[in-house]
Protein backbone atom coordinates (compact mmCIF):
# COMPACT_ATOMS: atom_id res chain seq x y z
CA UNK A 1 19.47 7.74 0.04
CA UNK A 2 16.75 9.25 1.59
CA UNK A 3 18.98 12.29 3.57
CA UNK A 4 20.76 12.67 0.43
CA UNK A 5 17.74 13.71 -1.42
CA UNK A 6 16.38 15.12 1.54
CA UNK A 7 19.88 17.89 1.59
CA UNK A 8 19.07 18.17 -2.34
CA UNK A 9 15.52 19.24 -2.39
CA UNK A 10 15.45 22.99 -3.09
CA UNK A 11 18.48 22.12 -5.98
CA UNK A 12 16.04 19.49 -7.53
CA UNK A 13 13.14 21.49 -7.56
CA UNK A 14 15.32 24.35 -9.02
CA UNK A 15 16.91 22.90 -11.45
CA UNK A 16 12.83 21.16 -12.48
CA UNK A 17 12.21 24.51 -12.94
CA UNK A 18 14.89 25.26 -15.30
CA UNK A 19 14.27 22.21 -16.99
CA UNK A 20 10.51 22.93 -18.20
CA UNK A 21 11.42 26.77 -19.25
CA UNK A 22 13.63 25.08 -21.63
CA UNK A 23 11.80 21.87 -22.89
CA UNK A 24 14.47 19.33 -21.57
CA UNK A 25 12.06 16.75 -20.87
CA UNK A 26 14.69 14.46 -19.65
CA UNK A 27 15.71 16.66 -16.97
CA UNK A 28 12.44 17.31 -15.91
CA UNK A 29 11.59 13.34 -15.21
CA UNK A 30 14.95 12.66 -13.48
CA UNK A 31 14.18 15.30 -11.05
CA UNK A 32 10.91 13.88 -10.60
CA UNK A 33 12.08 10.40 -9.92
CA UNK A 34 14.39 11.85 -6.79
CA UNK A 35 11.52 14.04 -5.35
CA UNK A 36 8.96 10.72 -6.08
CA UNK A 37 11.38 8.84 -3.62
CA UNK A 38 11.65 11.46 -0.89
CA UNK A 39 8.01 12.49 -0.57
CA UNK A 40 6.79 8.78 -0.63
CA UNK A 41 8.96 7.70 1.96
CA UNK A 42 7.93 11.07 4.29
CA UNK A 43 4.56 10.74 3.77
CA UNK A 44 4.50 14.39 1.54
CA UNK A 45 1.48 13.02 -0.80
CA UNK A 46 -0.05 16.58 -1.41
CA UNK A 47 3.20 18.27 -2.65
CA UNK A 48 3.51 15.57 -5.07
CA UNK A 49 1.06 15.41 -6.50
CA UNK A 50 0.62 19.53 -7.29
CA UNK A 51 4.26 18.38 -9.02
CA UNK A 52 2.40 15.97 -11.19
CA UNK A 53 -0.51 17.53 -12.33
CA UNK A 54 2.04 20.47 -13.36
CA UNK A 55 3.65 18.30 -15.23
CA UNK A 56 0.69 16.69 -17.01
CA UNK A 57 0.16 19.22 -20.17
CA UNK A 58 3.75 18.61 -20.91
CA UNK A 59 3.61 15.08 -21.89
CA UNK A 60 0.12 13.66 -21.77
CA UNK A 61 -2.14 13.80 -25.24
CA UNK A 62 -5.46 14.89 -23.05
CA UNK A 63 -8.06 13.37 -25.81
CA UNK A 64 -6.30 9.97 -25.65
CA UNK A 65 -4.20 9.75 -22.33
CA UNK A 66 -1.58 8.20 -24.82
CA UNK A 67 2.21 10.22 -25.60
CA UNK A 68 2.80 13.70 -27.22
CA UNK A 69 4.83 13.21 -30.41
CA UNK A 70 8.33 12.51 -29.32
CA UNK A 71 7.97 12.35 -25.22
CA UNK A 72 6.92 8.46 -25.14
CA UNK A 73 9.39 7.45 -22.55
CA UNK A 74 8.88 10.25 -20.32
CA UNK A 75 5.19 9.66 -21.13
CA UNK A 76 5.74 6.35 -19.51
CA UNK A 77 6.79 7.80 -15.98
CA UNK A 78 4.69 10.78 -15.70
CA UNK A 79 1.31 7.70 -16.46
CA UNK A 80 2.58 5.48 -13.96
CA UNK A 81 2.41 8.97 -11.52
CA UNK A 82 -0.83 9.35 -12.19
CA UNK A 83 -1.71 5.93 -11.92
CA UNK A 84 -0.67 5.86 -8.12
CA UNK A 85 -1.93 8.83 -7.85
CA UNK A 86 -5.69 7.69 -8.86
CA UNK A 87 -4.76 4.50 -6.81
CA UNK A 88 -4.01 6.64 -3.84
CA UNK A 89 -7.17 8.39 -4.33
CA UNK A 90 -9.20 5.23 -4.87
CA UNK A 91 -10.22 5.93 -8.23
CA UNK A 92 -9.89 2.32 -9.09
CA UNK A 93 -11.56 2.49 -13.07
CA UNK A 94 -8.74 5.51 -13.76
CA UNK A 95 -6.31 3.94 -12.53
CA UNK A 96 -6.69 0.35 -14.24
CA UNK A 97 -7.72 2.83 -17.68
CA UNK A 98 -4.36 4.27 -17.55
CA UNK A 99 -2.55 1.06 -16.37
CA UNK A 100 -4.01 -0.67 -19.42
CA UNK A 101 -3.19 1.93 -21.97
CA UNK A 102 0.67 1.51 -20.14
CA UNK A 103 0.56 -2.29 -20.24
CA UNK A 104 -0.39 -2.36 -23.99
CA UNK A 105 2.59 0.25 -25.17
CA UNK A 106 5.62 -1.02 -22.43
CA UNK A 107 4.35 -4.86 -23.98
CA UNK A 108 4.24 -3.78 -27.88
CA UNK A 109 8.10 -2.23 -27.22
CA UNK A 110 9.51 -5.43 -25.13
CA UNK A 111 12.24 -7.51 -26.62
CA UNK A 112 13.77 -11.02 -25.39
CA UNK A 113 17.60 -9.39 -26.16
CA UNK A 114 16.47 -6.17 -23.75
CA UNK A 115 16.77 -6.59 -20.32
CA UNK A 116 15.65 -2.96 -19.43
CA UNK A 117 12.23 -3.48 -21.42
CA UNK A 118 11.47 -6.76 -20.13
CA UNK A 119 11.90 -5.40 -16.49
CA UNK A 120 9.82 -2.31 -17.33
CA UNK A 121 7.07 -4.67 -18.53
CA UNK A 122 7.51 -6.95 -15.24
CA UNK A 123 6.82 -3.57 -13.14
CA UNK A 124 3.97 -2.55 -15.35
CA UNK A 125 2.65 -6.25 -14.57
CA UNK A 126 3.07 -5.63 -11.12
CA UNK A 127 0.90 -2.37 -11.29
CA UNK A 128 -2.00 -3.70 -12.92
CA UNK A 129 -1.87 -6.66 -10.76
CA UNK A 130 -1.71 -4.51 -7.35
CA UNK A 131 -5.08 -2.50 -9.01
CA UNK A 132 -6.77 -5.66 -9.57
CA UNK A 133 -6.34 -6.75 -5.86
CA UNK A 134 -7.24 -4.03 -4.18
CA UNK A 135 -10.85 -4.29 -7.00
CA UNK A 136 -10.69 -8.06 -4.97
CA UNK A 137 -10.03 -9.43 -8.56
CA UNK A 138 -8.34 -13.03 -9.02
CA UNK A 139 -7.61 -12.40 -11.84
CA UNK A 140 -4.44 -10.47 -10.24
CA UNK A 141 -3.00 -13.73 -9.86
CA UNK A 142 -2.30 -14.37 -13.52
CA UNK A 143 -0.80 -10.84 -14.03
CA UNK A 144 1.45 -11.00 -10.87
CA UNK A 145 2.70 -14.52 -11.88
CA UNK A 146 4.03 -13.14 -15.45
CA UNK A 147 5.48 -10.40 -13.62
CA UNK A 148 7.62 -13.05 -11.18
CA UNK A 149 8.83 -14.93 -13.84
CA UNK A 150 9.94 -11.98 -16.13
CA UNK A 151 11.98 -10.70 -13.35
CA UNK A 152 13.04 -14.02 -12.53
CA UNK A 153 14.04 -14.42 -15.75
CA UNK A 154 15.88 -11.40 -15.98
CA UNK A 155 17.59 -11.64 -12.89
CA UNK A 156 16.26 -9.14 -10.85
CA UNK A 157 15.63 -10.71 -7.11
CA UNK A 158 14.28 -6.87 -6.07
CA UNK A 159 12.36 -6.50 -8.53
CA UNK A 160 10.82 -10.16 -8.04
CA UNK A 161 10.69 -10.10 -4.42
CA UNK A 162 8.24 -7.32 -4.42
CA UNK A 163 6.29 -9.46 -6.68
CA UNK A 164 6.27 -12.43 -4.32
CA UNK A 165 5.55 -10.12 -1.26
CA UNK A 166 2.78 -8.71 -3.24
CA UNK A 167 1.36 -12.35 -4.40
CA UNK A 168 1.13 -12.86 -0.84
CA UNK A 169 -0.89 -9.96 -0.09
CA UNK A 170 -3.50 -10.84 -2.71
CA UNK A 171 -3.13 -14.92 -1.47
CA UNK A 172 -3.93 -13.55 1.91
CA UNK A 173 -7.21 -11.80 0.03
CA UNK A 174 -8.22 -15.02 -1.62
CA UNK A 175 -8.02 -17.01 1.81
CA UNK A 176 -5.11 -18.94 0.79
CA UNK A 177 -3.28 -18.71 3.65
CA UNK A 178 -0.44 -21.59 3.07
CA UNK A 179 0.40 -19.81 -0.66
CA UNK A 180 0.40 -16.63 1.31
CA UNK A 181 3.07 -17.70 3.58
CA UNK A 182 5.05 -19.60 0.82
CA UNK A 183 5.16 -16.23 -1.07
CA UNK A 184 5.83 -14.11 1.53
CA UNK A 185 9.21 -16.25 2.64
CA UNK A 186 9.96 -16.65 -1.17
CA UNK A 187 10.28 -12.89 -1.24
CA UNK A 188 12.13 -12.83 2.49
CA UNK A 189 14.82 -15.14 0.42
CA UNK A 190 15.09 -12.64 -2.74
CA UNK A 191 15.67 -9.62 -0.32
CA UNK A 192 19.35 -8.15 0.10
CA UNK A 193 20.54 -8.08 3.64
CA UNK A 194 20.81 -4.10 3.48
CA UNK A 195 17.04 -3.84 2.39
CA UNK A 196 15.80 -3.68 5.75
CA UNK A 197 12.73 -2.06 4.64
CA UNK A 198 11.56 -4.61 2.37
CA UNK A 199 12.83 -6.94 5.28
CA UNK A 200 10.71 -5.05 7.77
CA UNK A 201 7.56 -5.50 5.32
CA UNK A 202 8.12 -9.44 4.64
CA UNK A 203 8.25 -9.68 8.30
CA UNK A 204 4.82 -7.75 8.66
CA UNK A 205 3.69 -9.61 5.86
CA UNK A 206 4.29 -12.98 8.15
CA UNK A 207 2.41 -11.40 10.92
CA UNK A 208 -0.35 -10.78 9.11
CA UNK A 209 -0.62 -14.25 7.69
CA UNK A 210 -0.23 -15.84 11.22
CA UNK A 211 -3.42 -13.41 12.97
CA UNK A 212 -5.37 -14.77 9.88
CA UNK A 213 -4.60 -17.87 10.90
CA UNK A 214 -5.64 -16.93 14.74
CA UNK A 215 -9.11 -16.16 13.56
CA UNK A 216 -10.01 -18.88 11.18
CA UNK A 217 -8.51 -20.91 14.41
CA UNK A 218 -10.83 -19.04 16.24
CA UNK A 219 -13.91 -19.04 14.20
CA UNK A 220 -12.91 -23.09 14.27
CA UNK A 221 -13.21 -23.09 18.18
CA UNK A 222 -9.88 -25.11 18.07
CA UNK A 223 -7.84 -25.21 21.27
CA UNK A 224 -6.62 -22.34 23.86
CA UNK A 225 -2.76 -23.44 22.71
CA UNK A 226 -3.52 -23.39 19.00
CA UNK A 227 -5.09 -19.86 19.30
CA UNK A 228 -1.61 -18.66 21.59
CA UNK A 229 0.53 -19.57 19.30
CA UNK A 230 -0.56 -18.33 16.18
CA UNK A 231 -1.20 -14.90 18.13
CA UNK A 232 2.72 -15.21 19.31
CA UNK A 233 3.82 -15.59 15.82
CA UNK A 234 1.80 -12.42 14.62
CA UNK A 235 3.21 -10.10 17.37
CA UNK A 236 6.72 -11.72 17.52
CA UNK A 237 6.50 -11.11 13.55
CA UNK A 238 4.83 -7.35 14.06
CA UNK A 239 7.46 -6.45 16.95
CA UNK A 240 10.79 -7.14 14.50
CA UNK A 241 9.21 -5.40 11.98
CA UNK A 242 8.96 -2.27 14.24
CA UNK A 243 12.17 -2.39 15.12
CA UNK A 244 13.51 -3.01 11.36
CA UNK A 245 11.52 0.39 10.13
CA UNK A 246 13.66 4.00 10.37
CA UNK A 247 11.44 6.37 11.98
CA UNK A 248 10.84 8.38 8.69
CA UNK A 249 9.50 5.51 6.99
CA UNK A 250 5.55 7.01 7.76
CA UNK A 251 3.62 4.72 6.26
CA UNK A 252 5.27 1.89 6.65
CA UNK A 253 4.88 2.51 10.84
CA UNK A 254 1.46 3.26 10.34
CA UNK A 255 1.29 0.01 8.66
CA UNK A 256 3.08 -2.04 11.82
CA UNK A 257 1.44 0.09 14.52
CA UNK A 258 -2.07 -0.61 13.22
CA UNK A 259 -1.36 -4.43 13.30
CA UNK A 260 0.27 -4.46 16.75
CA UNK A 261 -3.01 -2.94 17.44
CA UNK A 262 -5.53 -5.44 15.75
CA UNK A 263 -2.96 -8.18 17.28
CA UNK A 264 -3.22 -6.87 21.02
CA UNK A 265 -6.86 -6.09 20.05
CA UNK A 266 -7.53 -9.98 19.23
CA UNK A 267 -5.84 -10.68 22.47
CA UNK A 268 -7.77 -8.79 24.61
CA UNK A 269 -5.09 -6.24 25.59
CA UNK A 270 -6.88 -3.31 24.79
CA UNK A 271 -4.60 -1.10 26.96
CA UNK A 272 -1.86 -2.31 24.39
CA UNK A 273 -3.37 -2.20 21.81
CA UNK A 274 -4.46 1.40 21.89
CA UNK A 275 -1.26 3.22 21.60
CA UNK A 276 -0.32 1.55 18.11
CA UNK A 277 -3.57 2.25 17.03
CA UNK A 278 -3.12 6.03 17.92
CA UNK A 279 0.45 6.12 16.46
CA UNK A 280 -1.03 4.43 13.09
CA UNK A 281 -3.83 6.88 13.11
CA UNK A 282 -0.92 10.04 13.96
CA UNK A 283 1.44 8.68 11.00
CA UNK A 284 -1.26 8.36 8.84
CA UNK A 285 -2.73 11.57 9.37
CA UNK A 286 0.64 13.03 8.79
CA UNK A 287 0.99 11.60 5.26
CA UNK A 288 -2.32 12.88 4.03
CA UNK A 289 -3.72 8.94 4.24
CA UNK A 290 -7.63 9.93 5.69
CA UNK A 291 -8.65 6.65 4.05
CA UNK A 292 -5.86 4.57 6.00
CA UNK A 293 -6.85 6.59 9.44
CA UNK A 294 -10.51 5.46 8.97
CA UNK A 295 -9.57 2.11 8.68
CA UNK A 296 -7.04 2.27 12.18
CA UNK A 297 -10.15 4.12 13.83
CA UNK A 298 -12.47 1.67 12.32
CA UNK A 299 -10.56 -1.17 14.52
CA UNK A 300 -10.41 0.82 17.38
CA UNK A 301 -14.30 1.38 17.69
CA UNK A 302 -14.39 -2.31 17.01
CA UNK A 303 -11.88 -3.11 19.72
CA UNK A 304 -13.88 -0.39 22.06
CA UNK A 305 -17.31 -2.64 21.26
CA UNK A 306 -15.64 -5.76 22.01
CA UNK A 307 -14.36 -4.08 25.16
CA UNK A 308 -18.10 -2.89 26.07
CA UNK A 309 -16.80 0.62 26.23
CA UNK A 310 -19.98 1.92 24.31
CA UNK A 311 -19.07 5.78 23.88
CA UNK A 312 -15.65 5.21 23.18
CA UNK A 313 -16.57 3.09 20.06
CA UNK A 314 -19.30 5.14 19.16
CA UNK A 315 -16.45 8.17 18.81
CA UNK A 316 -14.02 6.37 17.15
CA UNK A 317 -16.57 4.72 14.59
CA UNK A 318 -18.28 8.41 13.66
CA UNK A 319 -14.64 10.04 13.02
CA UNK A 320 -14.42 6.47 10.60
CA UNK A 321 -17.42 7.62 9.22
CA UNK A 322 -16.53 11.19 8.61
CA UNK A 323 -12.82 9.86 7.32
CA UNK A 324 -14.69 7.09 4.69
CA UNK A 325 -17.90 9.80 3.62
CA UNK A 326 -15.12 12.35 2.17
CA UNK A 327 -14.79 9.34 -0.51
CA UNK A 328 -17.76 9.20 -1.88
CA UNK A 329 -18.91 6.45 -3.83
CA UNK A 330 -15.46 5.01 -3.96
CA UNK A 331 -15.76 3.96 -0.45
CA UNK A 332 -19.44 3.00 -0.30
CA UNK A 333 -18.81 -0.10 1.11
CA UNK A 334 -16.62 0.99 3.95
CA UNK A 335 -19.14 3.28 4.58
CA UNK A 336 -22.09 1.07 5.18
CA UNK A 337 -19.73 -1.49 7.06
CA UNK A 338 -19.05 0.99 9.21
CA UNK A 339 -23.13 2.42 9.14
CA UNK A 340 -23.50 -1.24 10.20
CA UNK A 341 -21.21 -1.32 12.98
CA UNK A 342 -22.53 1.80 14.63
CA UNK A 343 -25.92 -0.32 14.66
CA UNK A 344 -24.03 -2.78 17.01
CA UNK A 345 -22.65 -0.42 19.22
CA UNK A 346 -26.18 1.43 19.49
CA UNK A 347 -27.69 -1.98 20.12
CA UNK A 348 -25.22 -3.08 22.02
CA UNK A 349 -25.46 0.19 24.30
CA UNK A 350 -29.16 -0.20 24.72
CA UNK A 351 -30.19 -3.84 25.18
CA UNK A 352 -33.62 -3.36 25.33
């Protein structure tokens, strides 16, 4: 799909063109939904969203954030845009506003006879769950629940197995790590065969949920062979996923390189380790994600201070800094956990 659209490009973006001269609103979306696909998967952030806010005046009322007479359903897509947009961004309040307002008109439109609005209300759901995680919000669970069972009840295993994979993530977040893992291999089972990338992610997912395990095991001081085999499971998990990703797929090799990292970090391979991290940081980079490199640098200075290489951490956790400071208050806390770990490499550096 993605070298199709990737061949089509300069026609969609003509024929976008064409379509707002002339006020077909339809045309304008469906050429939005093919470039949406091809500049998430490349990592092409910027571009989109200068295609967004374009778009913007023509459907949004800008006193209410609700529809222009007439353009509801294309009112729909261009909100749940700017939703990830704002998520993107970290602008967690806008982004849960909007998702609200969405919520409340896809739910007040649902019927039991119609399959197509009962999925669209399962995805907006989803959304407003995914927001509420990444706040650290339990109340996530609730919303992603309703969102399984609607597309469970619907019959639509993609559509639910994001859902489970995504229940995991937040499970994972609450520090319920045997829900985590029954989620996570719920939504293995709902994947197609051909859907290597959401294969590739479940599989990631796993490894996460297994180096969690390695540090509460860890933190425990349970046994040497305890510790070794949870730590096999994460990089046997991490290394399939690698090799289930296309190489276009930017952020979602970011995503596996920065946890081979963290994984060979935990293990004490720092040689290992320090390639992923520099791969996550280059994909990252690539894709616009400054936020996602300051994390990946973040664990390297970490890595660097549990290696006792002092200057090395120090560099890595100031470009962190830098990276988190360009958020402003959106990333306050990053930015004093990392304000705190420069403390420990100072201290660190000069014992006495």
């Amino acid at each position: 799909m993605v070298a199709a659209l990737r061949a089509e490009e300069p026609n969609l973006l003509h024929a976008r063109a064409v379509a707002r001269r002339n006020g077909w609103w339809r045309g304008v979306i469906g050429t939005m939904q093919g470039l949406d696909q091809l500049y998430t998967h490349t990592g092409r952030r910027a571009e989109w969203a200068r295609l967004v806010e374009e778009i913007v005046p023509d459907f949004i009322d800008p006193a209410t954030d609700g529809p222009l007479p007439g353009r509801e359903e294309n009112w729909s897509l261009v909100t749940s845009y700017r939703v990830q947009l704002a998520r993107e961004a970290r602008q967690w309040v806008e982004a849960e506003h909007l998702q609200k307002i969405l919520v409340e008109w896809v739910r007040r439109r649902a019927r039991d006879d119609n399959t197509n609005s009962l999925r669209t209300l399962a995805a907006s759901l989803h959304e407003l769950a995914e927001i509420q995680r990444k706040t650290g919000r339990a109340e996530c669970v609730a919303a992603y629940r309703e969102s399984f069972e609607l597309a469970q009840h619907i019959g639509d295993d993609p559509g639910a197995a994001v859902v489970a994979y995504n229940s995991g993530n937040a499970y994972i977040g609450l520090r319920d790590l045997a829900e985590a893992e029954v989620w996570c291999r719920r939504s293995l089972e709902l994947r197609a065969e051909s859907d290597r990338m959401g294969h590739a992610r479940g599989l990631g997912q796993l490894g996460l949920v297994a180096l969690e395990r390695f540090r509460e095991a860890r933190q425990a001081k349970q046994p040497e062979a305890v510790l070794l085999r949870h730590l096999k499971d994460a990089l046997g998990s991490y290394r399939q996923a690698l090799e289930m990703t296309p190489p276009d797929a930017v952020g979602q090799l970011a995503a596996v390189h920065n946890q081979l990292g963290a994984a060979y970090g935990e293990a004490g391979q720092l040689d290992r380790a320090l390639p992923h991290f520099r791969e996550s940081i280059r994909h990252k980079e690539s894709a616009g994600d400054l936020y996602g490199a300051a994390l990946t640098r973040y664990n390297v200075a970490l890595a660097f201070l549990n290696a006792r290489r002092f200057a090395d951490a120090r560099d890595y956790a100031d470009a962190a800094l830098r990276n988190f400071q360009t958020f402003g208050a959106s990333a306050q806390q990053d930015i004093q956990k990392t304000l705190d770990l420069i403390a420990d490499i100072d201290k660190a550096s000069h014992p006495h």
